[in-house]
C-alpha atoms as a PDB file:
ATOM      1  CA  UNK A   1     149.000 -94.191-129.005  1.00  0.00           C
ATOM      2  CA  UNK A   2     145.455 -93.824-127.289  1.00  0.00           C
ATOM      3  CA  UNK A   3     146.760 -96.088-124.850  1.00  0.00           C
ATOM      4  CA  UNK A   4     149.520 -94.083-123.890  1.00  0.00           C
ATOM      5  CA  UNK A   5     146.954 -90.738-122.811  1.00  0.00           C
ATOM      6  CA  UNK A   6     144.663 -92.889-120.661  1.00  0.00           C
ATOM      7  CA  UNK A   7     147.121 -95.361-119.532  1.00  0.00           C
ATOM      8  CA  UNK A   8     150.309 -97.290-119.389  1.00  0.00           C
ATOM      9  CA  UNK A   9     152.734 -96.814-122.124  1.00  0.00           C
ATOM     10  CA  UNK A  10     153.301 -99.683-124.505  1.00  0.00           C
ATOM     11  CA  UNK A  11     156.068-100.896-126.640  1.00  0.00           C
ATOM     12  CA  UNK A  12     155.860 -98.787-129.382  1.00  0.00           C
ATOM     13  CA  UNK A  13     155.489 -95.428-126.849  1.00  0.00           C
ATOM     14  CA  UNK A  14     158.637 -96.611-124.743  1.00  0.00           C
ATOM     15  CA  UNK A  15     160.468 -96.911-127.721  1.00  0.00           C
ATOM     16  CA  UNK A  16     159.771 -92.981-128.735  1.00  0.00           C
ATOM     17  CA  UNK A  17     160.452 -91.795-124.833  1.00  0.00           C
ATOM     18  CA  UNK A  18     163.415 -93.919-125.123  1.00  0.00           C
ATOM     19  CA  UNK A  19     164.507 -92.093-128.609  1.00  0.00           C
ATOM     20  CA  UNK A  20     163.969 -88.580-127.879  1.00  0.00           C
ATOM     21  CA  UNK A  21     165.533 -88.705-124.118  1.00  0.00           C
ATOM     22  CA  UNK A  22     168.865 -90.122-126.454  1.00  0.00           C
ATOM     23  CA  UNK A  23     168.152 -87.194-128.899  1.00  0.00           C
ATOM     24  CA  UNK A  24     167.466 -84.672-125.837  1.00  0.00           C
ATOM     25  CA  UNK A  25     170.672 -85.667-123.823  1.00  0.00           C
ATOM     26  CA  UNK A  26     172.675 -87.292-125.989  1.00  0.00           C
ATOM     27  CA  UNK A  27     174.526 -91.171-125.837  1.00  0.00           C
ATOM     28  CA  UNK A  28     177.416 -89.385-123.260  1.00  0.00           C
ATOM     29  CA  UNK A  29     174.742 -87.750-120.701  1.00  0.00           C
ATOM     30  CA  UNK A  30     172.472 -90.867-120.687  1.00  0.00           C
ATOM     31  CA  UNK A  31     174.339 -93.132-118.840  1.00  0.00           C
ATOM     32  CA  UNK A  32     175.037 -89.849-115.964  1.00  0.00           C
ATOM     33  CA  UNK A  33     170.928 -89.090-116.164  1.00  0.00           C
ATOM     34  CA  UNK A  34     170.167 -92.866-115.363  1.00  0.00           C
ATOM     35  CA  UNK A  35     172.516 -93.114-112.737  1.00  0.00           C
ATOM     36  CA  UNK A  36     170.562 -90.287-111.489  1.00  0.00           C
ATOM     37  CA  UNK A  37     167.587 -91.302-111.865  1.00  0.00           C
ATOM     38  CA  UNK A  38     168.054 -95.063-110.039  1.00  0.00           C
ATOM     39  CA  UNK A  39     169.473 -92.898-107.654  1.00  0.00           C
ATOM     40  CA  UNK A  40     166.082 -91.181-106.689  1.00  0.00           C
ATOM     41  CA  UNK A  41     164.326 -94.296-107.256  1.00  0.00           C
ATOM     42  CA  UNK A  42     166.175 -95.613-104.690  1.00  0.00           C
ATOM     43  CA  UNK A  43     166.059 -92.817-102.334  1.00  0.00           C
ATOM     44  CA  UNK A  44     162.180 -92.891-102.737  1.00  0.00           C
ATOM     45  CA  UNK A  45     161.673 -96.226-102.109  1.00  0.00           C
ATOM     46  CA  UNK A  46     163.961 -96.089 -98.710  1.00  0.00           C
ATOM     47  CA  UNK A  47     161.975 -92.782 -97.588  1.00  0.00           C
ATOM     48  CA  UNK A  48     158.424 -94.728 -98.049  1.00  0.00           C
ATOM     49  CA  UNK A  49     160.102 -98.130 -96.248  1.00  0.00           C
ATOM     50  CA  UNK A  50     161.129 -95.605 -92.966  1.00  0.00           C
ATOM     51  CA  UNK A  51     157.583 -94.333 -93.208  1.00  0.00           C
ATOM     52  CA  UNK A  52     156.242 -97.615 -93.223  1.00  0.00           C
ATOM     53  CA  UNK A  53     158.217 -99.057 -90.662  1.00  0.00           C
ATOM     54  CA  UNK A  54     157.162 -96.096 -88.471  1.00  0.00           C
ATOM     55  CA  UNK A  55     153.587 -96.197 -89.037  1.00  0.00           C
ATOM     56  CA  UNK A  56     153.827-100.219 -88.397  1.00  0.00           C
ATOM     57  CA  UNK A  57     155.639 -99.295 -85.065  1.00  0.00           C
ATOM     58  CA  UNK A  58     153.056 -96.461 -83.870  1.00  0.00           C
ATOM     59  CA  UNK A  59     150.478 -99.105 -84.370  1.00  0.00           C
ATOM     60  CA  UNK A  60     151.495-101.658 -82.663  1.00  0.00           C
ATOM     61  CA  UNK A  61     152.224 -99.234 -79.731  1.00  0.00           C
ATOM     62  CA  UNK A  62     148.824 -98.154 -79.501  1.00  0.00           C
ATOM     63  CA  UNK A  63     147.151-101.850 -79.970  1.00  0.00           C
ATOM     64  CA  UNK A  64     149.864-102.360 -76.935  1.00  0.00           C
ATOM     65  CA  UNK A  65     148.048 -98.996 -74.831  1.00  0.00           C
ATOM     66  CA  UNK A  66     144.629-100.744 -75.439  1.00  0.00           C
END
């Protein structure tokens, strides 16, 4: 469990998150709150890909004006 305050969680941590989000929301909810949540995941990770692209793009403009 010492792991889990200074680091990434392990097995036995996951398992316990996993348990009290099914206790918190219930077996009906959980499949709505993943959805959800790959949803924002996959929002996120679009957003940040844009930004890249764009920051990508303004430097090879200015490597052009040189």
């Amino acid at each position: 469990m010492f792991n889990f305050l200074f680091g990434l969680p392990g097995g036995p941590e996951l398992l316990l998150i996993a348990f009290v989000v099914l206790l918190l929301f219930g077996g009906k909810k959980l499949p709505e709150l993943m959805k959800g949540l790959g949803k924002g995941i996959r929002e996120f990770n679009n957003a940040k890909a844009n930004i890249e692209s764009e920051v990508r793009d303004s430097m090879k403009e200015i490597d052009k004006k040189d």
